[in-house]
PDB file of N, CA and C in Angstrom:
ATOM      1  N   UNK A   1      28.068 -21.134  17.373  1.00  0.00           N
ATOM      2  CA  UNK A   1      26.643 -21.327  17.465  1.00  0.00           C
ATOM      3  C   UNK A   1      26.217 -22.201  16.287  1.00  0.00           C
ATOM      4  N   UNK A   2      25.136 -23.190  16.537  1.00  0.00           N
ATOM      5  CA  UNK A   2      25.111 -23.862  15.516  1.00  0.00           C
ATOM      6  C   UNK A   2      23.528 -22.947  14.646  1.00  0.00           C
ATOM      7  N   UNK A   3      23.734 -24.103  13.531  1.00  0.00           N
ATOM      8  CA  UNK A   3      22.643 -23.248  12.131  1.00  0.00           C
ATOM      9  C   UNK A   3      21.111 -23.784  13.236  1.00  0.00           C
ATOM     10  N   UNK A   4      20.562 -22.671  12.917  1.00  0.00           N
ATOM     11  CA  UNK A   4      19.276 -22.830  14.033  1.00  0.00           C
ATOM     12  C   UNK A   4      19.122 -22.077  15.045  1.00  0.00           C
ATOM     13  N   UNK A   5      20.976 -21.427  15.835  1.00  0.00           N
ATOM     14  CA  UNK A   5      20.537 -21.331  16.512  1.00  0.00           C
ATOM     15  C   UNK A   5      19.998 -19.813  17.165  1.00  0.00           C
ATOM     16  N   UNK A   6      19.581 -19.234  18.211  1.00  0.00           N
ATOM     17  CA  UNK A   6      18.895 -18.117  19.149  1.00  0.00           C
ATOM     18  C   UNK A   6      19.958 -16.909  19.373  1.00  0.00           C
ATOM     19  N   UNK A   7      20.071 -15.965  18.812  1.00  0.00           N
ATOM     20  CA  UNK A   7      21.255 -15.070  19.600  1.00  0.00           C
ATOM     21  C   UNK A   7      20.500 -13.899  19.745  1.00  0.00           C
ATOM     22  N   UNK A   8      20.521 -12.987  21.166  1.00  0.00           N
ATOM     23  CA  UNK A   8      19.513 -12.175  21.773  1.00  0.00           C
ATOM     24  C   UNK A   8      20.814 -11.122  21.958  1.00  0.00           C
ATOM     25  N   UNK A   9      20.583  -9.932  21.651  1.00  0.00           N
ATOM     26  CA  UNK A   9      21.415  -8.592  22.124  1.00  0.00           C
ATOM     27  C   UNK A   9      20.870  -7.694  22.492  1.00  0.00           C
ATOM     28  N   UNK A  10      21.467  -6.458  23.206  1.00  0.00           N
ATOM     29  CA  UNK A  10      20.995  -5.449  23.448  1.00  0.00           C
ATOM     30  C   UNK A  10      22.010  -4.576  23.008  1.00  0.00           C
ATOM     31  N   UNK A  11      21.585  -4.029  22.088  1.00  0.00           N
ATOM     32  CA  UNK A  11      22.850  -2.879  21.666  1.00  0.00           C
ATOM     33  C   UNK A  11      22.017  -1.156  21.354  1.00  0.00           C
ATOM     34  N   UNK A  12      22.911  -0.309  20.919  1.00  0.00           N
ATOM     35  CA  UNK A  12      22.753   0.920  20.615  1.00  0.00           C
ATOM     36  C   UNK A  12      21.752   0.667  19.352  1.00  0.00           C
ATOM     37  N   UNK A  13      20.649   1.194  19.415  1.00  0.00           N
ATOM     38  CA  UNK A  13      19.818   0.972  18.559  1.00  0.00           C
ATOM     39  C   UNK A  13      20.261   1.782  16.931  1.00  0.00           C
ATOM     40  N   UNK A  14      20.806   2.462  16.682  1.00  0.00           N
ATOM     41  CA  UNK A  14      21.906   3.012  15.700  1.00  0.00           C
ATOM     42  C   UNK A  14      23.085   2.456  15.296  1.00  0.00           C
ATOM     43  N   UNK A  15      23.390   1.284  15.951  1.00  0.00           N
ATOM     44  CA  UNK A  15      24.676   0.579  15.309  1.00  0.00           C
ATOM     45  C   UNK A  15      24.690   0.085  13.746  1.00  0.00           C
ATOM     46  N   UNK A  16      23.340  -0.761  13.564  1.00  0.00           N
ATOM     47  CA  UNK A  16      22.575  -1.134  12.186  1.00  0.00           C
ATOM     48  C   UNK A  16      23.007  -0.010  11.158  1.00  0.00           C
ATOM     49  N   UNK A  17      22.554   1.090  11.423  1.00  0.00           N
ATOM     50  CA  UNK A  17      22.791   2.163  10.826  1.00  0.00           C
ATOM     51  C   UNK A  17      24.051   2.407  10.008  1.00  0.00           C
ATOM     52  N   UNK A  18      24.889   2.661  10.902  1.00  0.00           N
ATOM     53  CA  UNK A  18      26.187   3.099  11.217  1.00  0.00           C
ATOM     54  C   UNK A  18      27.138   1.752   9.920  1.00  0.00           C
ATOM     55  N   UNK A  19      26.763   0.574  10.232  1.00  0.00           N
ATOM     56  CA  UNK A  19      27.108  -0.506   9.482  1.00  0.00           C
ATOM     57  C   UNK A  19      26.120  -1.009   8.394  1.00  0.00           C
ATOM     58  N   UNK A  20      25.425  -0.175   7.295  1.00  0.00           N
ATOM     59  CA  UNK A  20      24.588  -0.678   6.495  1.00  0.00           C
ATOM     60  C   UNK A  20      24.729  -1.754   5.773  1.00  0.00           C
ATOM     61  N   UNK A  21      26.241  -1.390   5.115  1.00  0.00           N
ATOM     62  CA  UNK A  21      26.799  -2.245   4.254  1.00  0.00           C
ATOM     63  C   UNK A  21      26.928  -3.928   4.653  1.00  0.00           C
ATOM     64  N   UNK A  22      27.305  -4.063   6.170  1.00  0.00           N
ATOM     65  CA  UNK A  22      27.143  -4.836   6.654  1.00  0.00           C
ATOM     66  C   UNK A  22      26.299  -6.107   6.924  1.00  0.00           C
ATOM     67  N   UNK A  23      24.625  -5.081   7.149  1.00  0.00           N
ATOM     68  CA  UNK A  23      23.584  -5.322   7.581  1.00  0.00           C
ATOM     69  C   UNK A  23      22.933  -6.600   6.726  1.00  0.00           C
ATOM     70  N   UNK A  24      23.204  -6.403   5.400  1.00  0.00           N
ATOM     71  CA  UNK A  24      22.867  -6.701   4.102  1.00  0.00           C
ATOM     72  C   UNK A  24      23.205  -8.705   4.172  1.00  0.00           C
ATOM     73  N   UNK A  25      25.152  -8.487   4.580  1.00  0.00           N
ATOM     74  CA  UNK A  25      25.470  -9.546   4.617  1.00  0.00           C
ATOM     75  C   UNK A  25      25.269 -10.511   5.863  1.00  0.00           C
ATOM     76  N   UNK A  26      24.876  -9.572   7.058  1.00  0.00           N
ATOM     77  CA  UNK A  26      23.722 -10.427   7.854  1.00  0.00           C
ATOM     78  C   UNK A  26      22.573 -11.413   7.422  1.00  0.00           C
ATOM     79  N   UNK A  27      21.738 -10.385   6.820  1.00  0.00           N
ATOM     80  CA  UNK A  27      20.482 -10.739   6.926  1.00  0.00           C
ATOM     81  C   UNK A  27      20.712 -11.777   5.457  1.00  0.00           C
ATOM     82  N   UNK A  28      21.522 -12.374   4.613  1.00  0.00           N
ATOM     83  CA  UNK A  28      21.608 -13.269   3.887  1.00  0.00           C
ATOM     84  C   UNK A  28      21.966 -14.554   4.302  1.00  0.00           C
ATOM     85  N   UNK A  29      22.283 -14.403   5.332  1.00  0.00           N
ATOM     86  CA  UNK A  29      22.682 -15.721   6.556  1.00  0.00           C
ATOM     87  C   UNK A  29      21.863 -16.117   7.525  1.00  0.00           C
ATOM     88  N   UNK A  30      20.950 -14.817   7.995  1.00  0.00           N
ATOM     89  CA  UNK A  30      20.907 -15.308   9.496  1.00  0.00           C
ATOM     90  C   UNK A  30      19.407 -14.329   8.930  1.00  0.00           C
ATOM     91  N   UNK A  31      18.177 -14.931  10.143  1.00  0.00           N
ATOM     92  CA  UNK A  31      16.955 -13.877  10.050  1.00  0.00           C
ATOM     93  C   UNK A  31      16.975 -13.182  11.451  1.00  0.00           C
ATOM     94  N   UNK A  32      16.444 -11.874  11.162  1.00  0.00           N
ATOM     95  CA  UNK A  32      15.846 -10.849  12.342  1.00  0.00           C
ATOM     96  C   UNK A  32      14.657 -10.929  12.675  1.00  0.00           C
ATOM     97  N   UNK A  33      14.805 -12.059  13.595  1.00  0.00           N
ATOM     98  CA  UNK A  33      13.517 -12.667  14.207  1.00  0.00           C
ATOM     99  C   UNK A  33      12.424 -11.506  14.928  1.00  0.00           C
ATOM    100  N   UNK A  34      13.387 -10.440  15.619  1.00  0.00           N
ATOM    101  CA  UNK A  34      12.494  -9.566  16.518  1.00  0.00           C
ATOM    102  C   UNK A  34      13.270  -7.857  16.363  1.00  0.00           C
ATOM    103  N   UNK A  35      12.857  -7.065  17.267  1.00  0.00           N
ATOM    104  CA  UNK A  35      13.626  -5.868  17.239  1.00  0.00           C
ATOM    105  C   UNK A  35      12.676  -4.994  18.271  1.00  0.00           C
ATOM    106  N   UNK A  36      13.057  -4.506  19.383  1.00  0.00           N
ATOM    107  CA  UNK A  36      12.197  -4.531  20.743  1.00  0.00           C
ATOM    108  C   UNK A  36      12.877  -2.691  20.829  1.00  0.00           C
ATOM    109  N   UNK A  37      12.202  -1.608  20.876  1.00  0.00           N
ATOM    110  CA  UNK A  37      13.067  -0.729  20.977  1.00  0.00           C
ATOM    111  C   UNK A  37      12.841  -0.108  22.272  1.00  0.00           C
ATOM    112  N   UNK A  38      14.203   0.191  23.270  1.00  0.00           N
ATOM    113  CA  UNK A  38      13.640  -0.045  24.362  1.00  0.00           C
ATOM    114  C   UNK A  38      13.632   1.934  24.910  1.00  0.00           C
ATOM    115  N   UNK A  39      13.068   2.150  26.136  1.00  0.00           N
ATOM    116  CA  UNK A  39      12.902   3.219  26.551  1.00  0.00           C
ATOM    117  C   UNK A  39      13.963   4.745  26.611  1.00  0.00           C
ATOM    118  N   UNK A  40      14.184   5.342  25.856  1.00  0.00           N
ATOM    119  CA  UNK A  40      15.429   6.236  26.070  1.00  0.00           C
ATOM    120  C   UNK A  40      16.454   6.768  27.390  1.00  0.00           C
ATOM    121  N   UNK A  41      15.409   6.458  28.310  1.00  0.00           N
ATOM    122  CA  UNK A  41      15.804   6.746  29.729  1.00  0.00           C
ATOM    123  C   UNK A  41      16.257   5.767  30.078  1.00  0.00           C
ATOM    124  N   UNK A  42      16.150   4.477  29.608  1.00  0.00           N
ATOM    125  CA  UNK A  42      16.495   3.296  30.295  1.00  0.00           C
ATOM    126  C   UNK A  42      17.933   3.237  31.311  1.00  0.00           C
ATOM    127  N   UNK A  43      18.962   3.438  29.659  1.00  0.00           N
ATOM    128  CA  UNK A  43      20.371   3.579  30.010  1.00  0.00           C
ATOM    129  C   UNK A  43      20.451   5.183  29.888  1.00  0.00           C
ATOM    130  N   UNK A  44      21.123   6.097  31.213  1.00  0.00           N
ATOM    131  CA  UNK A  44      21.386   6.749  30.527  1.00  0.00           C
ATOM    132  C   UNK A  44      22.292   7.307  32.032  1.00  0.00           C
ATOM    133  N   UNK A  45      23.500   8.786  31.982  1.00  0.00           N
ATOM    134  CA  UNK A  45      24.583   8.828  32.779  1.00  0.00           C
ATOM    135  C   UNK A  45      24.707  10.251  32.776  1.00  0.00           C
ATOM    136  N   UNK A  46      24.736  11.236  33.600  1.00  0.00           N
ATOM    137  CA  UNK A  46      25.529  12.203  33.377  1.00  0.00           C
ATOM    138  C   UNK A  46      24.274  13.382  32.536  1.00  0.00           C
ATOM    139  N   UNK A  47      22.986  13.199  32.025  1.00  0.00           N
ATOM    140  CA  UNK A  47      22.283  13.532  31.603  1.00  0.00           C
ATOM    141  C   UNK A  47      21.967  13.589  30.498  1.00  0.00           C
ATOM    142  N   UNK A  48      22.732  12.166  29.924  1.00  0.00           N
ATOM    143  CA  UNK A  48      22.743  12.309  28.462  1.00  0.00           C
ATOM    144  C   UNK A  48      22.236  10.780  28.260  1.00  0.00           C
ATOM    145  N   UNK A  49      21.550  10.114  27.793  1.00  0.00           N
ATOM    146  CA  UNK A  49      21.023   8.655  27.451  1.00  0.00           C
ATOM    147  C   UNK A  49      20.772   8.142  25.919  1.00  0.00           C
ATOM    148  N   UNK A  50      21.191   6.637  25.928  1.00  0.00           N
ATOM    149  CA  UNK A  50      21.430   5.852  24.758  1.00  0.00           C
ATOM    150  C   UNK A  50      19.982   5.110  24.391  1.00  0.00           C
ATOM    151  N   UNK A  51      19.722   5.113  23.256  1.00  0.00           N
ATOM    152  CA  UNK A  51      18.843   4.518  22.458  1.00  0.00           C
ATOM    153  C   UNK A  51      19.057   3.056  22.483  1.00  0.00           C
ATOM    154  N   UNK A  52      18.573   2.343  22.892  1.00  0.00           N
ATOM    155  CA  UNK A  52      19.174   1.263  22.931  1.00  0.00           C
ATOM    156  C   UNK A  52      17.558   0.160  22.209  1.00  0.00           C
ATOM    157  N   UNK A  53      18.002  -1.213  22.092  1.00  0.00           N
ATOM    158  CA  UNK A  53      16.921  -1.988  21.255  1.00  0.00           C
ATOM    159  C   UNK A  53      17.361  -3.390  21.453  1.00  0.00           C
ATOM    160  N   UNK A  54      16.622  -4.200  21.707  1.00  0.00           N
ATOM    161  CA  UNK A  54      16.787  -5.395  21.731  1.00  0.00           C
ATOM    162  C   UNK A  54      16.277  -6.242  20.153  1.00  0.00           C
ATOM    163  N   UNK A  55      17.563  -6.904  20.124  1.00  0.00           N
ATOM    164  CA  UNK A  55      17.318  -7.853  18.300  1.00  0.00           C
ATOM    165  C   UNK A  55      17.409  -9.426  18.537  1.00  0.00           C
ATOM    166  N   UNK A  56      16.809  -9.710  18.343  1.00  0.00           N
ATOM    167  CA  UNK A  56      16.942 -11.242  18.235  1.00  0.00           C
ATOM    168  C   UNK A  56      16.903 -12.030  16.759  1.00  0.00           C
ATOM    169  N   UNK A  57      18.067 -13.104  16.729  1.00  0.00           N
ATOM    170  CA  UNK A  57      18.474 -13.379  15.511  1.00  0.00           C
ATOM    171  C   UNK A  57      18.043 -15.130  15.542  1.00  0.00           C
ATOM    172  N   UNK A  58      18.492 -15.598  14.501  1.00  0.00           N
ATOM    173  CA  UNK A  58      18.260 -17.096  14.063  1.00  0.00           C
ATOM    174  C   UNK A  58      19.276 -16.861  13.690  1.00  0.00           C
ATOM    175  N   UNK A  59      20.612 -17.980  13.194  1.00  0.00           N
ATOM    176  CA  UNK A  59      21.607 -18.218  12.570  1.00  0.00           C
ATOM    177  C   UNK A  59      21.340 -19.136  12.060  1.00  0.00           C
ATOM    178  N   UNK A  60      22.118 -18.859  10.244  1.00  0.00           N
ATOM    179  CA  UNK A  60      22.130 -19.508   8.890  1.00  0.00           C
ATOM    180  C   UNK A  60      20.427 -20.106   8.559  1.00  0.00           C
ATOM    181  N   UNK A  61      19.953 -19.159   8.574  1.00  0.00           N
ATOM    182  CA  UNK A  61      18.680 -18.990   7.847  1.00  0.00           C
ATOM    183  C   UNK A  61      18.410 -18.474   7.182  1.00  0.00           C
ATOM    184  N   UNK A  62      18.381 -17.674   6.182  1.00  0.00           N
ATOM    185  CA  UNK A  62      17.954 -16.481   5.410  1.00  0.00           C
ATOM    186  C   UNK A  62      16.903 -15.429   5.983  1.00  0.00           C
ATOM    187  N   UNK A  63      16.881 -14.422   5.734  1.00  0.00           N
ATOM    188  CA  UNK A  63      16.056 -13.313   6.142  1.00  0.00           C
ATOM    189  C   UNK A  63      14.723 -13.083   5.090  1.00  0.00           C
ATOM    190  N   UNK A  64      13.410 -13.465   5.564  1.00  0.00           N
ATOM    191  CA  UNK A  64      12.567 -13.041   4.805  1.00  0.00           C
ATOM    192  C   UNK A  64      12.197 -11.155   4.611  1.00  0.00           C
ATOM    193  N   UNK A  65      12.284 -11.184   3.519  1.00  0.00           N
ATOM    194  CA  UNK A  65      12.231  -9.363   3.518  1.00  0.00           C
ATOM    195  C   UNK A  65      10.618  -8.761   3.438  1.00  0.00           C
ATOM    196  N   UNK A  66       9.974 -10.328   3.396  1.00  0.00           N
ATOM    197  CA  UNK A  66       8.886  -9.756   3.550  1.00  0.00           C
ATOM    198  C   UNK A  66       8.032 -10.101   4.935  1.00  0.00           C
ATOM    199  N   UNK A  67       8.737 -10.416   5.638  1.00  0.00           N
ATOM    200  CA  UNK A  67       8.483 -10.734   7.165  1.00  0.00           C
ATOM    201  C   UNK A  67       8.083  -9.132   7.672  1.00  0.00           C
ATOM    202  N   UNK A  68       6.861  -8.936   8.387  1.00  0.00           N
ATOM    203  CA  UNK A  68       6.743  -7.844   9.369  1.00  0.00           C
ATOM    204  C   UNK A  68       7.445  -8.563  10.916  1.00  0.00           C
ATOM    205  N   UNK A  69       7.523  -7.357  11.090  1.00  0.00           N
ATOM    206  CA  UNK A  69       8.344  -7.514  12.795  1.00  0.00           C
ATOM    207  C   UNK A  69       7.487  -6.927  13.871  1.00  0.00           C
ATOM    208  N   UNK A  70       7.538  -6.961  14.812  1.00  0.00           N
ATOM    209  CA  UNK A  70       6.792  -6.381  15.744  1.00  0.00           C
ATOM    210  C   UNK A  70       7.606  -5.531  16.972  1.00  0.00           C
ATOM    211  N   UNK A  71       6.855  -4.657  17.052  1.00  0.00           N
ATOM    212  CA  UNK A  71       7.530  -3.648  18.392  1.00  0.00           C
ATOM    213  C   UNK A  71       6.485  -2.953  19.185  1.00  0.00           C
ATOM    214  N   UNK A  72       6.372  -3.032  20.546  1.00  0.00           N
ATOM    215  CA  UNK A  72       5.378  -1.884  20.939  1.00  0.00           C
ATOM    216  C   UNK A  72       3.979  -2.620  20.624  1.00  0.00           C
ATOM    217  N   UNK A  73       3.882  -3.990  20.404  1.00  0.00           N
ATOM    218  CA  UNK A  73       2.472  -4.418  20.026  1.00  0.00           C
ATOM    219  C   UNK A  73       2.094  -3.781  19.215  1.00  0.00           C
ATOM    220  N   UNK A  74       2.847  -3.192  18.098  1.00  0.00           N
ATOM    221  CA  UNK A  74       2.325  -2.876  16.745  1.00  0.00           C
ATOM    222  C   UNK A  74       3.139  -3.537  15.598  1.00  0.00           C
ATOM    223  N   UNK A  75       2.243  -4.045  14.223  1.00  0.00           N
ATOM    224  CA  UNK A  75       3.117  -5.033  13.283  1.00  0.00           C
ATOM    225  C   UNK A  75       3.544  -3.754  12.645  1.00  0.00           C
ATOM    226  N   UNK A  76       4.933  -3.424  11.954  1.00  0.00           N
ATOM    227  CA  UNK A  76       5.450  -3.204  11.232  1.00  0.00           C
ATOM    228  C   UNK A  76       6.687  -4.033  10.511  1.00  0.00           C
ATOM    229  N   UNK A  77       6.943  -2.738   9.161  1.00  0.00           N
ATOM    230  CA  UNK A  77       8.221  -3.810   8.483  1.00  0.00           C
ATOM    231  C   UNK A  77       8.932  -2.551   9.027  1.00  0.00           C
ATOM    232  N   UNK A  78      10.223  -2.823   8.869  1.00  0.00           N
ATOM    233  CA  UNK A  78      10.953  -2.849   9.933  1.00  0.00           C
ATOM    234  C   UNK A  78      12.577  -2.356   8.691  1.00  0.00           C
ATOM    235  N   UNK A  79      12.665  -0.965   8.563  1.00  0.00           N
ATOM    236  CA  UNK A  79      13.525  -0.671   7.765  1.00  0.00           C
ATOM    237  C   UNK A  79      14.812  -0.779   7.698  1.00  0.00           C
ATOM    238  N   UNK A  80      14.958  -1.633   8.453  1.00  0.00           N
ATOM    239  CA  UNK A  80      16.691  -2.690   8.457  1.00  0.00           C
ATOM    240  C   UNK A  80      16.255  -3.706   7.442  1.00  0.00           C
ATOM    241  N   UNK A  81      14.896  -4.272   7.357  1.00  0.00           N
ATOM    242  CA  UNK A  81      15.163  -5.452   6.439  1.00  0.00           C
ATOM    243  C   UNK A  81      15.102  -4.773   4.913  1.00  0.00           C
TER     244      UNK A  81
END
């Protein structure tokens, strides 16, 4: 992907978590443009369902830490950054 560019996921909304240490050396590269958290029922099997969240990134940008994010049509900051 080049510097600039759009990368959209849908993952376990707890992965961030799980990889803090990680998170860090993300967001010194790349910004967390968005973070969408989606319905608990969405995905779910057997009677048990995943938290799941949509993130959208920029690559080789830096992460402003003082950027609010938005979710739910409400501004917050957003305690990954």
């Amino acid at each position: 992907m080049d510097i600039g560019g759009k990368l959209i996921v849908i993952i376990k909304e707890n992965t961030f978590q799980k990889i803090n240490k990680n998170i860090e050396d993300l967001l010194k590269n790349n910004t967390l443009d968005f973070y969408i958290k989606m319905p608990n029922n969405l995905f779910s099997e057997q009677n048990r369902s995943v938290a799941t969240a949509i993130f959208g990134w920029t690559k080789g940008v830096p992460h402003n830490h003082n950027k609010y994010l938005h979710r739910h049509h409400k501004a917050y900051h957003s305690d990954l950054c």
